[in-house]
PDB file of N, CA and C in Angstrom:
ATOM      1  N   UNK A   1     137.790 179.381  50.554  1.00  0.00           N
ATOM      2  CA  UNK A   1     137.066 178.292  49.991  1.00  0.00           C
ATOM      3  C   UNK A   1     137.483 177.004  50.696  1.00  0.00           C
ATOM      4  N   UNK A   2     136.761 176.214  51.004  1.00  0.00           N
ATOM      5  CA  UNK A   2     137.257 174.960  51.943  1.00  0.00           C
ATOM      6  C   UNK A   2     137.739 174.011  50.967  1.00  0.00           C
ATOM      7  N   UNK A   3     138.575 172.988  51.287  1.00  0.00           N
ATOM      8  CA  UNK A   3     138.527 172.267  50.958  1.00  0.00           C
ATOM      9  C   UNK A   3     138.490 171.101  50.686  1.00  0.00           C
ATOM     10  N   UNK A   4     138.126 170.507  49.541  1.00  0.00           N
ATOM     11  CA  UNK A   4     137.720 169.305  48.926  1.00  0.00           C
ATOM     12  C   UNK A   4     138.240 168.037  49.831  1.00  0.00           C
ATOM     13  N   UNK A   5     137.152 167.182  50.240  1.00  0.00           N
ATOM     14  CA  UNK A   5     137.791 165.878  50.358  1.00  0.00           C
ATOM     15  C   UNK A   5     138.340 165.072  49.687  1.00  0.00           C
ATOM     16  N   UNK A   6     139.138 164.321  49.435  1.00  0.00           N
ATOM     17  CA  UNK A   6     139.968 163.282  48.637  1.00  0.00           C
ATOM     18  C   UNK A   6     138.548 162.190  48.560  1.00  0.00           C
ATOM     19  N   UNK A   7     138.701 161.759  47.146  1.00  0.00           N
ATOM     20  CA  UNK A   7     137.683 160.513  46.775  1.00  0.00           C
ATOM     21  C   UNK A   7     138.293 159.380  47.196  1.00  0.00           C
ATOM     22  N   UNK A   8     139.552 159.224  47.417  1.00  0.00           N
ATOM     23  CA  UNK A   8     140.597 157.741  47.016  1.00  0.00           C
ATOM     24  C   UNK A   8     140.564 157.296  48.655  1.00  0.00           C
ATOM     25  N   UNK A   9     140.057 155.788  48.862  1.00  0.00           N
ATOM     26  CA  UNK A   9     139.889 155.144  49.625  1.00  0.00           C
ATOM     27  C   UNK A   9     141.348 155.012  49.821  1.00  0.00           C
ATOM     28  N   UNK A  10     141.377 154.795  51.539  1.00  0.00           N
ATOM     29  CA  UNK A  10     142.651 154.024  52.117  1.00  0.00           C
ATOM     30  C   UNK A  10     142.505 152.749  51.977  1.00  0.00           C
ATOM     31  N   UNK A  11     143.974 152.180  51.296  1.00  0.00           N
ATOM     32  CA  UNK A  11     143.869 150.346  51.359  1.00  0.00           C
ATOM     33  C   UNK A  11     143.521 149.608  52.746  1.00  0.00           C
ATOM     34  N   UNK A  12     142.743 148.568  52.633  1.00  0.00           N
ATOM     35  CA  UNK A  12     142.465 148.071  53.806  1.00  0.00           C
ATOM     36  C   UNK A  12     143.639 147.459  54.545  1.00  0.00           C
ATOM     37  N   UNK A  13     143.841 146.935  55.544  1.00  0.00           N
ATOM     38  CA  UNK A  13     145.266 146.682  56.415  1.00  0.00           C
ATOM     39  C   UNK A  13     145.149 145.046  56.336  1.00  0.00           C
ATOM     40  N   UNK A  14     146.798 145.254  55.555  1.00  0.00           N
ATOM     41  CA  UNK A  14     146.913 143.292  55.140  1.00  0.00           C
ATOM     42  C   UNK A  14     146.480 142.178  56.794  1.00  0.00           C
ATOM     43  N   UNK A  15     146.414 141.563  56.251  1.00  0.00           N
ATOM     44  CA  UNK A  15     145.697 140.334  57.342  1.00  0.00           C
ATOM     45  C   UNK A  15     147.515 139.758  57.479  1.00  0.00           C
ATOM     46  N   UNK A  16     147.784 139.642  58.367  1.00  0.00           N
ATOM     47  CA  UNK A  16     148.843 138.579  59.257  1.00  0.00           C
ATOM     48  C   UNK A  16     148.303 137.297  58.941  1.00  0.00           C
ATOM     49  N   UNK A  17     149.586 136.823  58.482  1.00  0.00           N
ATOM     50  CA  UNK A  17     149.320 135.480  58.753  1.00  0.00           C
ATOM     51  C   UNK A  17     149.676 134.663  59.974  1.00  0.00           C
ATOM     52  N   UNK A  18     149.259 133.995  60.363  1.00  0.00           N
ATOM     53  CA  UNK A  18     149.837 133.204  62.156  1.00  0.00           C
ATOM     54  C   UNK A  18     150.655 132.405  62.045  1.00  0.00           C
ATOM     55  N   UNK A  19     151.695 132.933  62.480  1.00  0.00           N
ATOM     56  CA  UNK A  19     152.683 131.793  63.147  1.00  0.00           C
ATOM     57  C   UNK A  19     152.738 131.276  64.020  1.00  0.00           C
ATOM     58  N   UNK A  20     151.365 130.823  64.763  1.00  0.00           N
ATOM     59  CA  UNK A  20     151.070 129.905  65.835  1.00  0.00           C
ATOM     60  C   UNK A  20     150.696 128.524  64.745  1.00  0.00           C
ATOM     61  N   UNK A  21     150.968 127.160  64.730  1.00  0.00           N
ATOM     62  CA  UNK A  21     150.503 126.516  64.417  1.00  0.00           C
ATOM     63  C   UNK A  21     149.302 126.097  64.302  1.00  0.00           C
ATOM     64  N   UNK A  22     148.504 125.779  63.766  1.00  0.00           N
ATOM     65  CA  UNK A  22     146.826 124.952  63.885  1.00  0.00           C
ATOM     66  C   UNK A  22     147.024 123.782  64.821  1.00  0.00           C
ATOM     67  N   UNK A  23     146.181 123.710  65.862  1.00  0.00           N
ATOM     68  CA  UNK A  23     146.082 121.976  66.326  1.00  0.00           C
ATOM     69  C   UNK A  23     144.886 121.538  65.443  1.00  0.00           C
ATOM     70  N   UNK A  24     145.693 120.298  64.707  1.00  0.00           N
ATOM     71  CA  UNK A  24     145.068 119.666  64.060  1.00  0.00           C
ATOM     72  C   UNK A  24     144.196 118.312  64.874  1.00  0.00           C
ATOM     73  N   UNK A  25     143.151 117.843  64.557  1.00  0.00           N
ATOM     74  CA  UNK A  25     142.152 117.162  65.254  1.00  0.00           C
ATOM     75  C   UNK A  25     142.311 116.082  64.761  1.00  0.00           C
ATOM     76  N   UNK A  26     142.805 115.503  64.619  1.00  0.00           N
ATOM     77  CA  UNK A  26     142.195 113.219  63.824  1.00  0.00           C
ATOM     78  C   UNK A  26     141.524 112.841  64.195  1.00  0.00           C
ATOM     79  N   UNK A  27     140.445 112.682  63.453  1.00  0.00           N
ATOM     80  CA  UNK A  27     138.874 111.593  63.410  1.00  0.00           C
ATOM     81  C   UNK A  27     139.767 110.478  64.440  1.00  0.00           C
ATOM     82  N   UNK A  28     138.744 110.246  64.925  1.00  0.00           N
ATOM     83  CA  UNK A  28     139.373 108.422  65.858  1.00  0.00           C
ATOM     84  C   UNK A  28     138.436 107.806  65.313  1.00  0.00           C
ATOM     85  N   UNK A  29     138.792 106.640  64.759  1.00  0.00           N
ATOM     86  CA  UNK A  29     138.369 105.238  63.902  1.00  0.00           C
ATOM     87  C   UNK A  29     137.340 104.582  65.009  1.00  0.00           C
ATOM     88  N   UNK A  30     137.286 103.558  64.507  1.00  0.00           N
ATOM     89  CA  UNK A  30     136.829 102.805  65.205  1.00  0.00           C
ATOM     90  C   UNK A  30     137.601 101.776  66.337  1.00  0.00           C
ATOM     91  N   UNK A  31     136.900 101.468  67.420  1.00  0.00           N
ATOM     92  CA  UNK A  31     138.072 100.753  68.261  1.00  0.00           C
ATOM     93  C   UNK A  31     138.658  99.783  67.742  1.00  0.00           C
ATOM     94  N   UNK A  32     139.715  99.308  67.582  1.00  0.00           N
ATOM     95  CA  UNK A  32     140.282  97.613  67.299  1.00  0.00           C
ATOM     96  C   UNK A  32     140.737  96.941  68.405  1.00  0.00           C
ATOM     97  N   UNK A  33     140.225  96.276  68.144  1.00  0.00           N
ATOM     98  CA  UNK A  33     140.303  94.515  69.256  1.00  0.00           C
ATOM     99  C   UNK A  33     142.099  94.204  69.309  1.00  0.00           C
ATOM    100  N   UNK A  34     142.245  94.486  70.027  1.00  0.00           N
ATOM    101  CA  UNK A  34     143.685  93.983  70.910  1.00  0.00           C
ATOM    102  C   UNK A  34     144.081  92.522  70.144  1.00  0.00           C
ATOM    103  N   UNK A  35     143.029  91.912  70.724  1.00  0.00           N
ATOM    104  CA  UNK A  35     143.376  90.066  70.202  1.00  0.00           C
ATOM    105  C   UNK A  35     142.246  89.935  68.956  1.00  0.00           C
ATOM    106  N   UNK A  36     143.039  89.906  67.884  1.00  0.00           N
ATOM    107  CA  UNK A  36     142.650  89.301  66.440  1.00  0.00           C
ATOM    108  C   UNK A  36     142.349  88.446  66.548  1.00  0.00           C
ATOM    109  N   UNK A  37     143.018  87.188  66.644  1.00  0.00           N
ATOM    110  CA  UNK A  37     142.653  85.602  67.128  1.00  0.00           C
ATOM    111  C   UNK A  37     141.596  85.485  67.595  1.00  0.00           C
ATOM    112  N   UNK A  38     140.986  86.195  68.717  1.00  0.00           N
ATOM    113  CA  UNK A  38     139.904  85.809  69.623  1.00  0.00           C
ATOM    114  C   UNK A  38     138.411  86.696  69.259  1.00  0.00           C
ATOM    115  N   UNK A  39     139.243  87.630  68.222  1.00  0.00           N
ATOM    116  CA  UNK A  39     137.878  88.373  67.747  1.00  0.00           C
ATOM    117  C   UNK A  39     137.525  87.668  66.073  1.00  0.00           C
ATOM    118  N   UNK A  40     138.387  87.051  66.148  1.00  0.00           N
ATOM    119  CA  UNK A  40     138.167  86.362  64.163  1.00  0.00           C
ATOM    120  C   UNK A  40     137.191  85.138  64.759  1.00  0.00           C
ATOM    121  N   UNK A  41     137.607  84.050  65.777  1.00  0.00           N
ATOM    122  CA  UNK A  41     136.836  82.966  66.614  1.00  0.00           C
ATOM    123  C   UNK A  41     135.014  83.365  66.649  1.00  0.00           C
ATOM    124  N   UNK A  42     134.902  84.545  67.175  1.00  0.00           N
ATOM    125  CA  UNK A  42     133.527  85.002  68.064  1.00  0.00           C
ATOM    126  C   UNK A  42     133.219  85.540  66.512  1.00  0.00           C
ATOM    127  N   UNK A  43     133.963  86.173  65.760  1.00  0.00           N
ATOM    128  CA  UNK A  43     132.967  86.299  64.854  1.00  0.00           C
ATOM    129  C   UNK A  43     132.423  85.586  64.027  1.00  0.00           C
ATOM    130  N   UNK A  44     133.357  84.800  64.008  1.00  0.00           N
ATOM    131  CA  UNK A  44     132.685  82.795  63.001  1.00  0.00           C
ATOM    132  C   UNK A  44     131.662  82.654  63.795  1.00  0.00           C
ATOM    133  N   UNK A  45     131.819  82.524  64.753  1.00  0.00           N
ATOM    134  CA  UNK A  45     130.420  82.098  65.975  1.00  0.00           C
ATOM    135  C   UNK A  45     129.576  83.079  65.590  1.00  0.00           C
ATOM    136  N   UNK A  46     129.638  84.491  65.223  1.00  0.00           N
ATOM    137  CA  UNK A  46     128.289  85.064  65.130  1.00  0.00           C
ATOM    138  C   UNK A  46     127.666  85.052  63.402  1.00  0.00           C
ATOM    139  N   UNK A  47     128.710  84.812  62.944  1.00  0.00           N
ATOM    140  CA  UNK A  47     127.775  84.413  61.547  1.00  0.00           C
ATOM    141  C   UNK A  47     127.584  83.172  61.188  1.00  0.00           C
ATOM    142  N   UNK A  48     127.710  82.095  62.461  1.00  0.00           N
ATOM    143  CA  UNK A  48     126.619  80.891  62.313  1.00  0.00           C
ATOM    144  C   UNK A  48     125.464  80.951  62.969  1.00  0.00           C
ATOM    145  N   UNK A  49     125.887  81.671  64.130  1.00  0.00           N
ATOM    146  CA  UNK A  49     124.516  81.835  65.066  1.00  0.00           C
ATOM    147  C   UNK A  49     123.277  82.878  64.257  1.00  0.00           C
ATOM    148  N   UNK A  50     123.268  83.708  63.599  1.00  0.00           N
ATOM    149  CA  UNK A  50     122.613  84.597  63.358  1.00  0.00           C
ATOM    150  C   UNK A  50     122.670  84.602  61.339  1.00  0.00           C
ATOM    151  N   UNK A  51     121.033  84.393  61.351  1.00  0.00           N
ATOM    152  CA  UNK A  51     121.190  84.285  59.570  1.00  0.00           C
ATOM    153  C   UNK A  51     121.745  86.028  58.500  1.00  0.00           C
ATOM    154  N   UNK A  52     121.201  86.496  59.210  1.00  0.00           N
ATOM    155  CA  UNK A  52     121.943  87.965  59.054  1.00  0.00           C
ATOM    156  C   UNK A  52     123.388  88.693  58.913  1.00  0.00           C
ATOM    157  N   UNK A  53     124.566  88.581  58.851  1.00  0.00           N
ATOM    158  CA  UNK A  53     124.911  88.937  59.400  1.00  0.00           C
ATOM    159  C   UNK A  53     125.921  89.718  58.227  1.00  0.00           C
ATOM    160  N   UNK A  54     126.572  91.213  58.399  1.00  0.00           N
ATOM    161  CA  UNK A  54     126.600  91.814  59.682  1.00  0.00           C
ATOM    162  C   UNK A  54     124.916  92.697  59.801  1.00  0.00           C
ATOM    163  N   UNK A  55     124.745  92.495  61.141  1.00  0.00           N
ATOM    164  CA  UNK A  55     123.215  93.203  61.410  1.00  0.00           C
ATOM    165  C   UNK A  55     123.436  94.003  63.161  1.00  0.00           C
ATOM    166  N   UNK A  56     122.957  95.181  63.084  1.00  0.00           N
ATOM    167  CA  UNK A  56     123.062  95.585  64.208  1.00  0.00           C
ATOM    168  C   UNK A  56     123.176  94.771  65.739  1.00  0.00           C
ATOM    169  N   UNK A  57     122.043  93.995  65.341  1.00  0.00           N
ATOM    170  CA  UNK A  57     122.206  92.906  66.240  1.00  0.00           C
ATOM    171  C   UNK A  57     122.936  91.894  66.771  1.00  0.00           C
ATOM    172  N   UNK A  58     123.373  91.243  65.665  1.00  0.00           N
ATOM    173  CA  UNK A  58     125.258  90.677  65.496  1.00  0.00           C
ATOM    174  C   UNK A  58     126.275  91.300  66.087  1.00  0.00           C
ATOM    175  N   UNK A  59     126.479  92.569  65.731  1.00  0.00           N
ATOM    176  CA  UNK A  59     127.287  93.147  66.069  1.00  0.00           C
ATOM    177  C   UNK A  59     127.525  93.535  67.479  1.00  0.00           C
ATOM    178  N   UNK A  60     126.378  93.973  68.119  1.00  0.00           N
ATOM    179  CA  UNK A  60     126.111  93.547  69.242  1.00  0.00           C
ATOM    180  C   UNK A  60     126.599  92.664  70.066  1.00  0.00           C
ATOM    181  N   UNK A  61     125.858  91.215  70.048  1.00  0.00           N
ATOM    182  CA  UNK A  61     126.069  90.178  70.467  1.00  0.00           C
ATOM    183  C   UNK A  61     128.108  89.832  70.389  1.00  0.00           C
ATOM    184  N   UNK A  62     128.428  90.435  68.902  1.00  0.00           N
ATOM    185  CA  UNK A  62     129.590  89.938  68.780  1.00  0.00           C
ATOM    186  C   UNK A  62     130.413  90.487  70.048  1.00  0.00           C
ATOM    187  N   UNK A  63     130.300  91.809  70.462  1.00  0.00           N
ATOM    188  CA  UNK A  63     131.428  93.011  71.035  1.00  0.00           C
ATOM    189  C   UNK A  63     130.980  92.204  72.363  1.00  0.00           C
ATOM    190  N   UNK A  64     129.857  92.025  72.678  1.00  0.00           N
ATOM    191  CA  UNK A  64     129.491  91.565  73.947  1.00  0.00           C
ATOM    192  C   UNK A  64     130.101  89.614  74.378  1.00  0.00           C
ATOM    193  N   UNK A  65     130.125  89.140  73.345  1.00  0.00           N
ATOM    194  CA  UNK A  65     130.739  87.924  73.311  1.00  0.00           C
ATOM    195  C   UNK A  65     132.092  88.449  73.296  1.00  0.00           C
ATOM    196  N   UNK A  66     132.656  88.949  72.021  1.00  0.00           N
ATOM    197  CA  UNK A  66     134.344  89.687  72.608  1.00  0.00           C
ATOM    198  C   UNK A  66     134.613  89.524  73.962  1.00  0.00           C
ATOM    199  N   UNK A  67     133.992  90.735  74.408  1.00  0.00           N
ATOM    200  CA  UNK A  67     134.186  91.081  76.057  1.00  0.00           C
ATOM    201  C   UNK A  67     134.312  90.131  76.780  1.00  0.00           C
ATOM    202  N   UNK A  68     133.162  89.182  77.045  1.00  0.00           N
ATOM    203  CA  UNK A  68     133.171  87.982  77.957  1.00  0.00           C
ATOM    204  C   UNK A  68     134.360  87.333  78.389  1.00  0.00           C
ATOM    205  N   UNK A  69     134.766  87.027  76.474  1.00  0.00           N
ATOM    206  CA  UNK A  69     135.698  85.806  76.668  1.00  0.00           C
ATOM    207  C   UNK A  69     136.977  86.320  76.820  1.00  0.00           C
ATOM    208  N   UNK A  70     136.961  87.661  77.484  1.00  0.00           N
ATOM    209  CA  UNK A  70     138.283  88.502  77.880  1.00  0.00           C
ATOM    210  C   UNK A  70     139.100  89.488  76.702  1.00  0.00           C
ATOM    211  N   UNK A  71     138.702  89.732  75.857  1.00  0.00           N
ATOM    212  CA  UNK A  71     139.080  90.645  74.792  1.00  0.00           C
ATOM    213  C   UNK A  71     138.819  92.128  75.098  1.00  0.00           C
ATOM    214  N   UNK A  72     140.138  92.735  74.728  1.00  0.00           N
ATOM    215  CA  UNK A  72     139.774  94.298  75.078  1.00  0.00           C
ATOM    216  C   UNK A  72     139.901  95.273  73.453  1.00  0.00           C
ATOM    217  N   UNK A  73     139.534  96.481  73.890  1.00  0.00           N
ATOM    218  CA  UNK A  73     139.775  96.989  72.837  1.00  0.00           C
ATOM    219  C   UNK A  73     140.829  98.208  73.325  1.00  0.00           C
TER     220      UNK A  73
END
């Protein structure tokens, strides 16, 4: 008489956990202006020049006025 197969499943095989670290990624912000002083100046200047402001357009004008007057980020 042959016999019978077993009903009882083999447990599945535990998962490892990694002991390689994750490289973790950090969002990067937005740039900041090196010189505070000279970016607080240009931005008074752009919220007199422009009734808007902040407006895409401002903002604009501002980074591009930044730049000019020698400001980095």
């Amino acid at each position: 008489m042959p016999r019978k197969k077993s009903t009882k499943r083999k447990a599945a095989p535990k998962k490892r956990k990694s002991t390689a670290k994750r490289k973790t990624t950090r969002k990067k912000g937005s740039p900041t202006p090196k010189n505070a002083a000279l970016y607080a100046r240009v931005k008074a200047a752009a919220k007199r020049k422009f009734d808007v402001y902040p407006s895409a357009y401002a903002n604009a004008w501002l980074v591009r006025e930044y730049k000019k007057r020698g400001g980095k980020y």
